[in-house]
C-alpha atoms as a PDB file:
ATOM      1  CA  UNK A   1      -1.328 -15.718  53.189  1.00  0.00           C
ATOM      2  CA  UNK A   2      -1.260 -15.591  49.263  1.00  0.00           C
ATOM      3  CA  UNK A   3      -4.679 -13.767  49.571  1.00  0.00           C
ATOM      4  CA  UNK A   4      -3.873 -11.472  52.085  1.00  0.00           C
ATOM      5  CA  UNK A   5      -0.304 -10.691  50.008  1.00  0.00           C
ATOM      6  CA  UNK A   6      -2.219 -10.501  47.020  1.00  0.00           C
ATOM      7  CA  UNK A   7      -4.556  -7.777  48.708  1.00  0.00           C
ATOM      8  CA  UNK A   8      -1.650  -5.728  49.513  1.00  0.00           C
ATOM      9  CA  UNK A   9      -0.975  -6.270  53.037  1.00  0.00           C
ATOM     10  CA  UNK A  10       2.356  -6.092  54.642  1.00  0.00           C
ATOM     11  CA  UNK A  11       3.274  -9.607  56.879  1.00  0.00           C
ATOM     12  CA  UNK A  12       5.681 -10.257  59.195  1.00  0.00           C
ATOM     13  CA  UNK A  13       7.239 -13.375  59.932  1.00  0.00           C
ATOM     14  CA  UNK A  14      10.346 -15.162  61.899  1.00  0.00           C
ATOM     15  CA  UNK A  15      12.113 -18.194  60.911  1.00  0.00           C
ATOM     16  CA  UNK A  16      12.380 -21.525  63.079  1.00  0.00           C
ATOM     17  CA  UNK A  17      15.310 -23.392  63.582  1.00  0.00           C
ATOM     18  CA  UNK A  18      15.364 -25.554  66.846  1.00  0.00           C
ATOM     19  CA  UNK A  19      12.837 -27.959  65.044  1.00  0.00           C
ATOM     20  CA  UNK A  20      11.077 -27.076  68.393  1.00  0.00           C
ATOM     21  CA  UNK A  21       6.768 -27.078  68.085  1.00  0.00           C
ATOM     22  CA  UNK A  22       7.096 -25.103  71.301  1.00  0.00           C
ATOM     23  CA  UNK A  23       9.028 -22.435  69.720  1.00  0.00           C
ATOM     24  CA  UNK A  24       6.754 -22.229  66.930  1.00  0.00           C
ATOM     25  CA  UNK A  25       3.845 -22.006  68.736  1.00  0.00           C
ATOM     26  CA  UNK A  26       5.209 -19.458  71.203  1.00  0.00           C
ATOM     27  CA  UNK A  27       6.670 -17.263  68.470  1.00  0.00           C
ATOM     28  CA  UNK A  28       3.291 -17.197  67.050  1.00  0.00           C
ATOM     29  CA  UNK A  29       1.398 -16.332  70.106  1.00  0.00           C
ATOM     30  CA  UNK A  30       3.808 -13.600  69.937  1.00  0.00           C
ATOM     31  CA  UNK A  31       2.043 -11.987  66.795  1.00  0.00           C
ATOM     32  CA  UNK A  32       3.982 -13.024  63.949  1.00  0.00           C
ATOM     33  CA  UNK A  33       2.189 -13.411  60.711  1.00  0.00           C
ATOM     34  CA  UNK A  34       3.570 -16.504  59.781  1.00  0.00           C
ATOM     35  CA  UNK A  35       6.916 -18.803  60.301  1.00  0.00           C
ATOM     36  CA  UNK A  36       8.619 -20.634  58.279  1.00  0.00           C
ATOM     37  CA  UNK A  37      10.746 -24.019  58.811  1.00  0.00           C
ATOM     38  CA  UNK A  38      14.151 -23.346  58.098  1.00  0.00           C
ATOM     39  CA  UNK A  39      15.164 -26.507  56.172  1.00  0.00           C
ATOM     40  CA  UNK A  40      18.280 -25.313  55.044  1.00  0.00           C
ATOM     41  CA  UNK A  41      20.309 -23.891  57.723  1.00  0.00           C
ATOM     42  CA  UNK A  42      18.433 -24.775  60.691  1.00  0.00           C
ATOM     43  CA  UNK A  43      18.746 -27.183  63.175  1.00  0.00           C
ATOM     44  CA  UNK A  44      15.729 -29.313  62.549  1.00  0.00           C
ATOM     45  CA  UNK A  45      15.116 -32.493  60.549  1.00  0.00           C
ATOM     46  CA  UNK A  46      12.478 -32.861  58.019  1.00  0.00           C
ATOM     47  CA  UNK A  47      10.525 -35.518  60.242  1.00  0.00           C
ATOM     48  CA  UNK A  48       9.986 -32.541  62.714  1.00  0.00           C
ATOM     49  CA  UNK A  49       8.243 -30.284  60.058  1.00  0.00           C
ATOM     50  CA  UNK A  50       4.974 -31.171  61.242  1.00  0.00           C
ATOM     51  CA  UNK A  51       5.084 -30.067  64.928  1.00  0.00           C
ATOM     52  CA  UNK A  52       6.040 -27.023  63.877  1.00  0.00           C
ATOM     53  CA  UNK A  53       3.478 -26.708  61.652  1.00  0.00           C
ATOM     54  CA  UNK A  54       0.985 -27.564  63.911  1.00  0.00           C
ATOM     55  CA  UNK A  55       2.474 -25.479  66.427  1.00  0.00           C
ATOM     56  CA  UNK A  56       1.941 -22.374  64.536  1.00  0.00           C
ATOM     57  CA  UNK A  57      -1.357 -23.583  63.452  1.00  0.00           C
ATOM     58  CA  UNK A  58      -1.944 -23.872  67.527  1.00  0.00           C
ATOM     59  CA  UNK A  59      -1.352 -20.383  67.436  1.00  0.00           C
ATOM     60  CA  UNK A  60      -3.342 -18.737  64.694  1.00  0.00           C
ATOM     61  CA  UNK A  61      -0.641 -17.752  62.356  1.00  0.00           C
ATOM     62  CA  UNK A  62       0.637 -18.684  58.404  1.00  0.00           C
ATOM     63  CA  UNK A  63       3.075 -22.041  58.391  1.00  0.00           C
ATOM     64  CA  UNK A  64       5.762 -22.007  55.650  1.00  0.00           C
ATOM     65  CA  UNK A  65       9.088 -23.992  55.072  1.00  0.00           C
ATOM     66  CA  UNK A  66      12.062 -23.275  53.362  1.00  0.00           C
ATOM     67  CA  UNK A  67      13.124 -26.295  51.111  1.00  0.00           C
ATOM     68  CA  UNK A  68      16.978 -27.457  51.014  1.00  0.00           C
ATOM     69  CA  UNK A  69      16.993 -27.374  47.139  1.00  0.00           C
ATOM     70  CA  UNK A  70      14.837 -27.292  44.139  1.00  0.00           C
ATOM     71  CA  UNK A  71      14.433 -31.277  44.297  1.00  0.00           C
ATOM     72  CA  UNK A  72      11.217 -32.009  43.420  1.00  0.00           C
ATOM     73  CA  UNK A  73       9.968 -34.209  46.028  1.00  0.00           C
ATOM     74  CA  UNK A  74      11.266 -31.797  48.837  1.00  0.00           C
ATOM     75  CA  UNK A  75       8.669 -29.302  48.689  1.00  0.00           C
ATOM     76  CA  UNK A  76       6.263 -31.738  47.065  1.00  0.00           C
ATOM     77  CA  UNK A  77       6.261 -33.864  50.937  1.00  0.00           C
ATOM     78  CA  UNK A  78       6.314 -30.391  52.214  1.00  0.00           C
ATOM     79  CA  UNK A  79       3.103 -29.380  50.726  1.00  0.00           C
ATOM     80  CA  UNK A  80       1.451 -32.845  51.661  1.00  0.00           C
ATOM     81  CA  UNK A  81       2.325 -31.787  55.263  1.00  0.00           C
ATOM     82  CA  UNK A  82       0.059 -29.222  55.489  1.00  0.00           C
ATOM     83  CA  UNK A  83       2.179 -26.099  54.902  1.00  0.00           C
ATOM     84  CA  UNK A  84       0.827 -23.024  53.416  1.00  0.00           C
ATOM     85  CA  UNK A  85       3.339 -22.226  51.075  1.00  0.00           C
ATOM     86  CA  UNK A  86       7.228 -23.149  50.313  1.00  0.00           C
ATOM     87  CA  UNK A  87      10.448 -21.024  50.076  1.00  0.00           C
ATOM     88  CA  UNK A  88      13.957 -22.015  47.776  1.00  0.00           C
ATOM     89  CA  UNK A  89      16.728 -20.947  48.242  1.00  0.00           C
ATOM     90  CA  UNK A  90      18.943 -19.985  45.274  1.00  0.00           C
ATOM     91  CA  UNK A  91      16.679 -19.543  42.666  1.00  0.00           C
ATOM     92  CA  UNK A  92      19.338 -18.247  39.920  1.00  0.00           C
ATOM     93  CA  UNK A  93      17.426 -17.650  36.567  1.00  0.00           C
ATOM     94  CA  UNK A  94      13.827 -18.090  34.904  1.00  0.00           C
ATOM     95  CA  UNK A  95      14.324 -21.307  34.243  1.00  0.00           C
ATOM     96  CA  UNK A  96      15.017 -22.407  37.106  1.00  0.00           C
ATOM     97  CA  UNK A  97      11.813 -20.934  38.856  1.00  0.00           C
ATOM     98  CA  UNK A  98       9.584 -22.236  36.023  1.00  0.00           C
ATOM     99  CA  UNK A  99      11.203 -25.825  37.213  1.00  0.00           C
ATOM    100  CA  UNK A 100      10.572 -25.892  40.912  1.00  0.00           C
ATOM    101  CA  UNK A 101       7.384 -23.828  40.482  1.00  0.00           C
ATOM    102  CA  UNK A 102       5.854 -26.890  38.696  1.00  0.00           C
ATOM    103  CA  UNK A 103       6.451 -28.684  41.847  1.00  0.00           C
ATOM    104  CA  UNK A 104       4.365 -26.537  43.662  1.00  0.00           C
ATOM    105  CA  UNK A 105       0.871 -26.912  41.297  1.00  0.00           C
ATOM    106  CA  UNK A 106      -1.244 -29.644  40.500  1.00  0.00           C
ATOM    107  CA  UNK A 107      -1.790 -30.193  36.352  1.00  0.00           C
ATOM    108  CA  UNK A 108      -2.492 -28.851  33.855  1.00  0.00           C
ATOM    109  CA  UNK A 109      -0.579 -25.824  35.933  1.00  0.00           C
ATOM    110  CA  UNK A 110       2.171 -27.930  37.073  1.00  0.00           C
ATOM    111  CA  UNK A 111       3.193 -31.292  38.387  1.00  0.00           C
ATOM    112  CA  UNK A 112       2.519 -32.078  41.572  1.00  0.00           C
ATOM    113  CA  UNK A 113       1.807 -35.560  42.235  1.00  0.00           C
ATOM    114  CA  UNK A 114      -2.259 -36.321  43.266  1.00  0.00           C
ATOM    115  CA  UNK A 115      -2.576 -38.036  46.527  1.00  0.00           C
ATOM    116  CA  UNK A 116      -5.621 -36.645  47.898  1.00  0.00           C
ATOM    117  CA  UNK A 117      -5.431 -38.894  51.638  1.00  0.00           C
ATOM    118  CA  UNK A 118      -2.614 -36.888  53.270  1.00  0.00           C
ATOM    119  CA  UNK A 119      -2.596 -33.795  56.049  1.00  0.00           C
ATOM    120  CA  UNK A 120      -2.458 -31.461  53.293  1.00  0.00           C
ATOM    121  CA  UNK A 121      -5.698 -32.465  51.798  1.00  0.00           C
ATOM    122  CA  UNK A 122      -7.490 -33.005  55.017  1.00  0.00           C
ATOM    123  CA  UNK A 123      -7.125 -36.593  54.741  1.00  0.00           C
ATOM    124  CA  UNK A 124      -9.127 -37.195  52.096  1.00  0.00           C
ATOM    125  CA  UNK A 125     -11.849 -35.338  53.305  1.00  0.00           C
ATOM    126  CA  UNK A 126     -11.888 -31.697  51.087  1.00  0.00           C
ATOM    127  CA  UNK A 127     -13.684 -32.087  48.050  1.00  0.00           C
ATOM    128  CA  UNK A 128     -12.448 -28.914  46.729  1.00  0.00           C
ATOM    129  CA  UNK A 129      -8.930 -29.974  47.579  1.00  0.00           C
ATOM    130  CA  UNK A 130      -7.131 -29.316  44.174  1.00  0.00           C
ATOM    131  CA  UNK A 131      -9.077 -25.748  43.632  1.00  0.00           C
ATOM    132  CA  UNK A 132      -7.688 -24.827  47.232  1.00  0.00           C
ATOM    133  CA  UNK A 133      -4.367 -25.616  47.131  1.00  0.00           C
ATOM    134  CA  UNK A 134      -4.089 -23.681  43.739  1.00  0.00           C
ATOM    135  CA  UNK A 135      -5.821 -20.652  45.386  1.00  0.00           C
ATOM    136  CA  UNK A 136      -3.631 -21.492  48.742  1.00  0.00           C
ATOM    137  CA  UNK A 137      -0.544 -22.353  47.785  1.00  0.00           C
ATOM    138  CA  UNK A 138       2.675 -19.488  48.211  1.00  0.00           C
ATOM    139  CA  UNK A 139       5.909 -19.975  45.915  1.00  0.00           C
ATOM    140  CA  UNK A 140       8.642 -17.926  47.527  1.00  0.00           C
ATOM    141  CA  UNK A 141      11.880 -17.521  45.881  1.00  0.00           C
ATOM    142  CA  UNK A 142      14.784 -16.497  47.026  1.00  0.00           C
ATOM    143  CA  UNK A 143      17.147 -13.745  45.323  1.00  0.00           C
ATOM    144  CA  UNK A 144      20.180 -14.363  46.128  1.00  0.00           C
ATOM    145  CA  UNK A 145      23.133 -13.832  43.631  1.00  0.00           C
ATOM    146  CA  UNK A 146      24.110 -11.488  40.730  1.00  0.00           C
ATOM    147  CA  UNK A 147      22.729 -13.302  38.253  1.00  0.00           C
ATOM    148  CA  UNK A 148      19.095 -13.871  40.005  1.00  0.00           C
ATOM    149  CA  UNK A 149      19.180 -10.338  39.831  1.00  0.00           C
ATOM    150  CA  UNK A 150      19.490  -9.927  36.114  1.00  0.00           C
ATOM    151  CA  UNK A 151      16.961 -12.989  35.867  1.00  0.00           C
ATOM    152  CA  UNK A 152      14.731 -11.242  38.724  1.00  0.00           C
ATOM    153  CA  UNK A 153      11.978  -9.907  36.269  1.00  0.00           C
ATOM    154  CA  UNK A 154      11.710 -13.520  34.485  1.00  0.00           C
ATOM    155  CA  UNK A 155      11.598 -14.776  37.731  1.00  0.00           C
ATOM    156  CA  UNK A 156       8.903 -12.725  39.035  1.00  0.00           C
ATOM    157  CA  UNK A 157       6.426 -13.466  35.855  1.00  0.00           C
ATOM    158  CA  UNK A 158       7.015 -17.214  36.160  1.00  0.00           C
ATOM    159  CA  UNK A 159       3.050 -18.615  37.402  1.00  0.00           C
ATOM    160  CA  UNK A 160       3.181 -19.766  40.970  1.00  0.00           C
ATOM    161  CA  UNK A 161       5.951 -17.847  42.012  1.00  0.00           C
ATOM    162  CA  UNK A 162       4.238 -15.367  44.225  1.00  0.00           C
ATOM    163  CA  UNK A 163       7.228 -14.072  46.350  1.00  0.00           C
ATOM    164  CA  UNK A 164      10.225 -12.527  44.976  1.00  0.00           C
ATOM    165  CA  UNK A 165      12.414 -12.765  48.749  1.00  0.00           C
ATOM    166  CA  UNK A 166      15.783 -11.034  49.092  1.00  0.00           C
ATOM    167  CA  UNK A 167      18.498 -13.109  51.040  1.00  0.00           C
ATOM    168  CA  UNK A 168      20.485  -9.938  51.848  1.00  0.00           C
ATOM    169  CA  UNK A 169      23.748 -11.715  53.331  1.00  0.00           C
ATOM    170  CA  UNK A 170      24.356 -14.292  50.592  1.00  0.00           C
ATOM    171  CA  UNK A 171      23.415 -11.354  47.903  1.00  0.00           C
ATOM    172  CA  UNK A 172      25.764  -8.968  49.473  1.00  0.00           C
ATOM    173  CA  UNK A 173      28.129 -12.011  50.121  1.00  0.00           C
ATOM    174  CA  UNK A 174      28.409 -13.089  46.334  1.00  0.00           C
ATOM    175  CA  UNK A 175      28.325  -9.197  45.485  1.00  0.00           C
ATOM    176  CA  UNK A 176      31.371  -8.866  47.251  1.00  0.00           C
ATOM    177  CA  UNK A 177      30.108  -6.501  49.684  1.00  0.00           C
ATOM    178  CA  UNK A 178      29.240  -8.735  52.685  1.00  0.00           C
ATOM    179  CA  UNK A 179      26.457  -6.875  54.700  1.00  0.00           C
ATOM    180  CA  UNK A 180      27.277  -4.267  53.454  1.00  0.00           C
ATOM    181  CA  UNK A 181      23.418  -2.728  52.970  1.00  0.00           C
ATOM    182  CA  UNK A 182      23.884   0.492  52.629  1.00  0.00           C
ATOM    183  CA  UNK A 183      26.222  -0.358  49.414  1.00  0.00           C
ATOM    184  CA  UNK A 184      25.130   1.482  45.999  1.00  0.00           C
ATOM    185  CA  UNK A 185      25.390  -1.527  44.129  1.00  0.00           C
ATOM    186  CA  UNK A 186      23.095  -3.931  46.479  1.00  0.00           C
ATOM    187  CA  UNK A 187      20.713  -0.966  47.042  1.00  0.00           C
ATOM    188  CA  UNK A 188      20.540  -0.878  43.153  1.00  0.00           C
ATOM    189  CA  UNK A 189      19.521  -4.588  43.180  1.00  0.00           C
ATOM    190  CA  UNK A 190      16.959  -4.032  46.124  1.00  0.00           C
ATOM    191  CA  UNK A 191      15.398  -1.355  44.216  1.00  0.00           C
ATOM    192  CA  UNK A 192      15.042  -4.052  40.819  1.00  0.00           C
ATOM    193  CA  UNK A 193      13.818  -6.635  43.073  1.00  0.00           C
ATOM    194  CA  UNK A 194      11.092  -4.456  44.190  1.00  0.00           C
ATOM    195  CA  UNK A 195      10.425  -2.965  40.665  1.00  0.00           C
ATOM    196  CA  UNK A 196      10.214  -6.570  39.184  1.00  0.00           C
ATOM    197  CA  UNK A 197       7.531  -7.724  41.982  1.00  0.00           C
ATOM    198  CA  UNK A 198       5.625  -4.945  41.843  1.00  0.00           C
ATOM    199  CA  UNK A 199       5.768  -4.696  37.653  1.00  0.00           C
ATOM    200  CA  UNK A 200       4.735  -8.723  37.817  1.00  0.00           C
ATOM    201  CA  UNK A 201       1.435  -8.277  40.432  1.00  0.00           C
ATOM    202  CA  UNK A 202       3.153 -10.022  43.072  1.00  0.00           C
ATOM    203  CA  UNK A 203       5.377  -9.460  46.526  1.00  0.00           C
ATOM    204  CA  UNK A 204       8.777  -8.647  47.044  1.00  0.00           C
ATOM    205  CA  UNK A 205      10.110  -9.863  50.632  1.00  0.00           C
ATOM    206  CA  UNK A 206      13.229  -9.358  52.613  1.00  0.00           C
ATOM    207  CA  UNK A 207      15.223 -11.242  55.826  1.00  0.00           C
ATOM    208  CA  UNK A 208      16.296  -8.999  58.556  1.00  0.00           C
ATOM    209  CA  UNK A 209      18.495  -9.979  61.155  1.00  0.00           C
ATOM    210  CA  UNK A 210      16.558  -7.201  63.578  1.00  0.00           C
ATOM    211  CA  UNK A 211      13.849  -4.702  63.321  1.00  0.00           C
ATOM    212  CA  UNK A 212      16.071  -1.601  63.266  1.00  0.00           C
ATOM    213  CA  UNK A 213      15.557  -1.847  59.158  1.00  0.00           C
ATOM    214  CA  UNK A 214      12.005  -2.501  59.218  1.00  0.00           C
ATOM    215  CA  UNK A 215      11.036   0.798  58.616  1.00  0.00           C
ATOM    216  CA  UNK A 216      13.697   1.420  55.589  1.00  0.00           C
ATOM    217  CA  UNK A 217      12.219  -1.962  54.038  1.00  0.00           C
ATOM    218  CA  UNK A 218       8.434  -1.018  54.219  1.00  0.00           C
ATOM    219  CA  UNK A 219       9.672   2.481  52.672  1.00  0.00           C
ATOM    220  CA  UNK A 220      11.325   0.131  49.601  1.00  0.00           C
ATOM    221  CA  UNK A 221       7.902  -1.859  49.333  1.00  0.00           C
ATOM    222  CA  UNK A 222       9.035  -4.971  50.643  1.00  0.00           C
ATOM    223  CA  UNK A 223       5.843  -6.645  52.225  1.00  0.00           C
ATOM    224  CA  UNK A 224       6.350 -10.159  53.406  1.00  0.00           C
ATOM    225  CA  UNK A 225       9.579  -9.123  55.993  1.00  0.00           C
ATOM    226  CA  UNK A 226      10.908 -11.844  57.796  1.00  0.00           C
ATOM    227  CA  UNK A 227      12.802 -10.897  61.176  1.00  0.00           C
ATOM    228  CA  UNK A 228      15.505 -12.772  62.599  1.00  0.00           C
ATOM    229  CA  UNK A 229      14.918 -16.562  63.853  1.00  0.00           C
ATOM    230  CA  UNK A 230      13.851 -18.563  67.421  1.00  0.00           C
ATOM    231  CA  UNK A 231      17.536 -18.886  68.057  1.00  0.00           C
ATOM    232  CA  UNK A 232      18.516 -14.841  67.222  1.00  0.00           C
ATOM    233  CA  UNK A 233      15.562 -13.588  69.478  1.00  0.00           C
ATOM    234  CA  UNK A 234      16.342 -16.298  72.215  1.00  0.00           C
ATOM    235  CA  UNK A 235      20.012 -15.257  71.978  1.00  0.00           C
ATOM    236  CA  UNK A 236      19.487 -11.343  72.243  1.00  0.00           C
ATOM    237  CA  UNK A 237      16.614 -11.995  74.743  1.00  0.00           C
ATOM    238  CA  UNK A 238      18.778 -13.812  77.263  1.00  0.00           C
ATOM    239  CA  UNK A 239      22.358 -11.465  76.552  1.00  0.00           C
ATOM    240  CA  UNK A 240      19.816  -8.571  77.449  1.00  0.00           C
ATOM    241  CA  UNK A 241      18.194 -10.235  80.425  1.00  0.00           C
ATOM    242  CA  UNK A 242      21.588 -10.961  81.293  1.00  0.00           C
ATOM    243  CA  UNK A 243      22.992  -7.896  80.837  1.00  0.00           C
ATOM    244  CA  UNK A 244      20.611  -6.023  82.827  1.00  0.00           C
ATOM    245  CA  UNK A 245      21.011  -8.168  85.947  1.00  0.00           C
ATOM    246  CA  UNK A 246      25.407  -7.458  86.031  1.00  0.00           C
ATOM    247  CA  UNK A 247      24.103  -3.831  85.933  1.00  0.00           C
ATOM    248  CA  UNK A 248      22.076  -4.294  88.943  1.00  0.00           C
END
C-alpha cells in the first residue's frame, strides 16, 4: 500500500469495528483497498486484531490498524501482527510524529524492537525481513485539531510518516464548527493538509461517513479515502432493506 500510494494511486478503504474476521473478510471481497482495525473507538479488543487481519488478507486487500495512543508498544505488537501499516490518532505537533514514528522503524531509522520469530516477520523465515518492513511499512497520522494544523507541514516531513489523514468530525469538533464541512475555516485547513502532503512527497487522506463526498475529496487530492465502517454500512444496509419492504 505504501508503494502503490507512493506511485500516486488513489485507495479506498472502510474501517472495522465489530472485531468480526467475517466482516473483514466480507468487506474486502467487497473491493475495498484496504481496512483498518479501529482500535480506538471500535468495538473490538486488541487480542482480535489478528482475525481481522487475516480476514482481509483472505480477501486480497491492504490490513491496517488504528492504534489507541502514541504508546510505544501499541503499534510496535501491532506491527509484529502482521499489519501493513498503523494509524494514530491525535497527532498534535512535529514532535510528536517524530516520537511515535520511531516506533514504527527498525534502527538506525527508528526504534522498533528486533524480534525476527513473529507473524510479522514470517516467523522467522524472511531473510530480508528488516529491508521489507522499511519498504512496507505505512505511518498514518491523524490531523485532528487546530494546532496539528499549524504543525501539519512538520508533520508531513517527519521520515516514516507517509499519511497525513484528516479526522473531519473531531477537526471540525475542536474548530468549533462540528461537521460543519462546508465551513471556510475547515475548508482552509483541508486545503493546508493537502498542500503540506503533497509539498512533503507523501499522501493526504480523509474519513467519510458516506460516498456522497467522494468526488469533492478526490477533486482536493485526498488519495487514501476511508468510507464509513462495518457497523455504518450494516446499519444503512438494513434501514434501506427495511425501508423498502414497509413500502411494499
Amino acid at each position: 500500500m505504501k508503494e502503490r500510494l507512493a506511485a500516486g494511486e488513489t485507495l479506498f478503504g472502510s474501517f472495522l469495528s465489530f472485531g468480526s474476521p467475517l466482516a473483514a473478510e466480507a468487506l474486502g471481497l467487497a473491493g475495498f483497498d484496504w481496512l483498518l482495525v479501529d482500535l480506538e473507538h471500535g468495538g473490538g479488543h486488541e487480542s482480535q486484531v489478528l482475525g481481522q487481519v487475516l480476514g482481509a488478507r483472505a480477501a486480497g486487500v491492504h490490513a491496517l490498524a488504528r492504534v489507541e495512543s502514541a504508546e510505544r508498544s501499541r503499534t510496535t505488537r501491532l506491527l509484529d501482527l502482521g499489519v501493513e501499516g498503523v494509524m494514530c490518532p491525535q497527532v498534535s505537533s512535529g514532535a510528536a510524529a517524530e516520537a511515535w514514528a520511531a516506533a514504527l522503524h527498525y534502527g538506525p531509522a527508528g526504534s522498533r524492537g528486533v524480534a525476527l520469530y513473529n507473524r510479522g516477520a514470517r516467523y522467522g523465515t524472511d531473510p530480508d525481513a528488516i529491508e521489507n518492513a522499511r519498504r512496507t511499512t505505512l505511518g498514518v497520522a491523524q490531523i485532528e485539531s487546530p494546532e496539528a494544523v499549524e504543525e501539519v507541514e512538520r508533520i508531513a516531513s517527519v521520515d516514516g510518516i507517509d499519511v497525513v489523514f484528516i479526522g473531519p468530525s473531531d477537526l471540525t469538533f475542536s474548530m468549533g464548527r462540528f461537521r460543519e464541512f462546508d465551513d471556510v475555516e475547515y475548508r482552509e485547513a483541508v486545503e493546508r493538509v493537502v498542500t503540506a502532503a503533497r509539498d512533503a512527497g507523501k499522501a493526504a487522506g480523509i474519513f467519510l461517513g458516506s460516498p456522497e463526498r467522494v468526488p469533492e475529496a478526490i477533486a482536493d487530492g485526498f488519495r487514501m479515502i476511508g468510507i464509513g465502517s462495518d457497523a455504518t454500512m450494516m446499519m444503512a444496509g438494513a434501514r434501506a432493506a427495511l425501508a423498502a419492504a414497509r413500502d411494499d
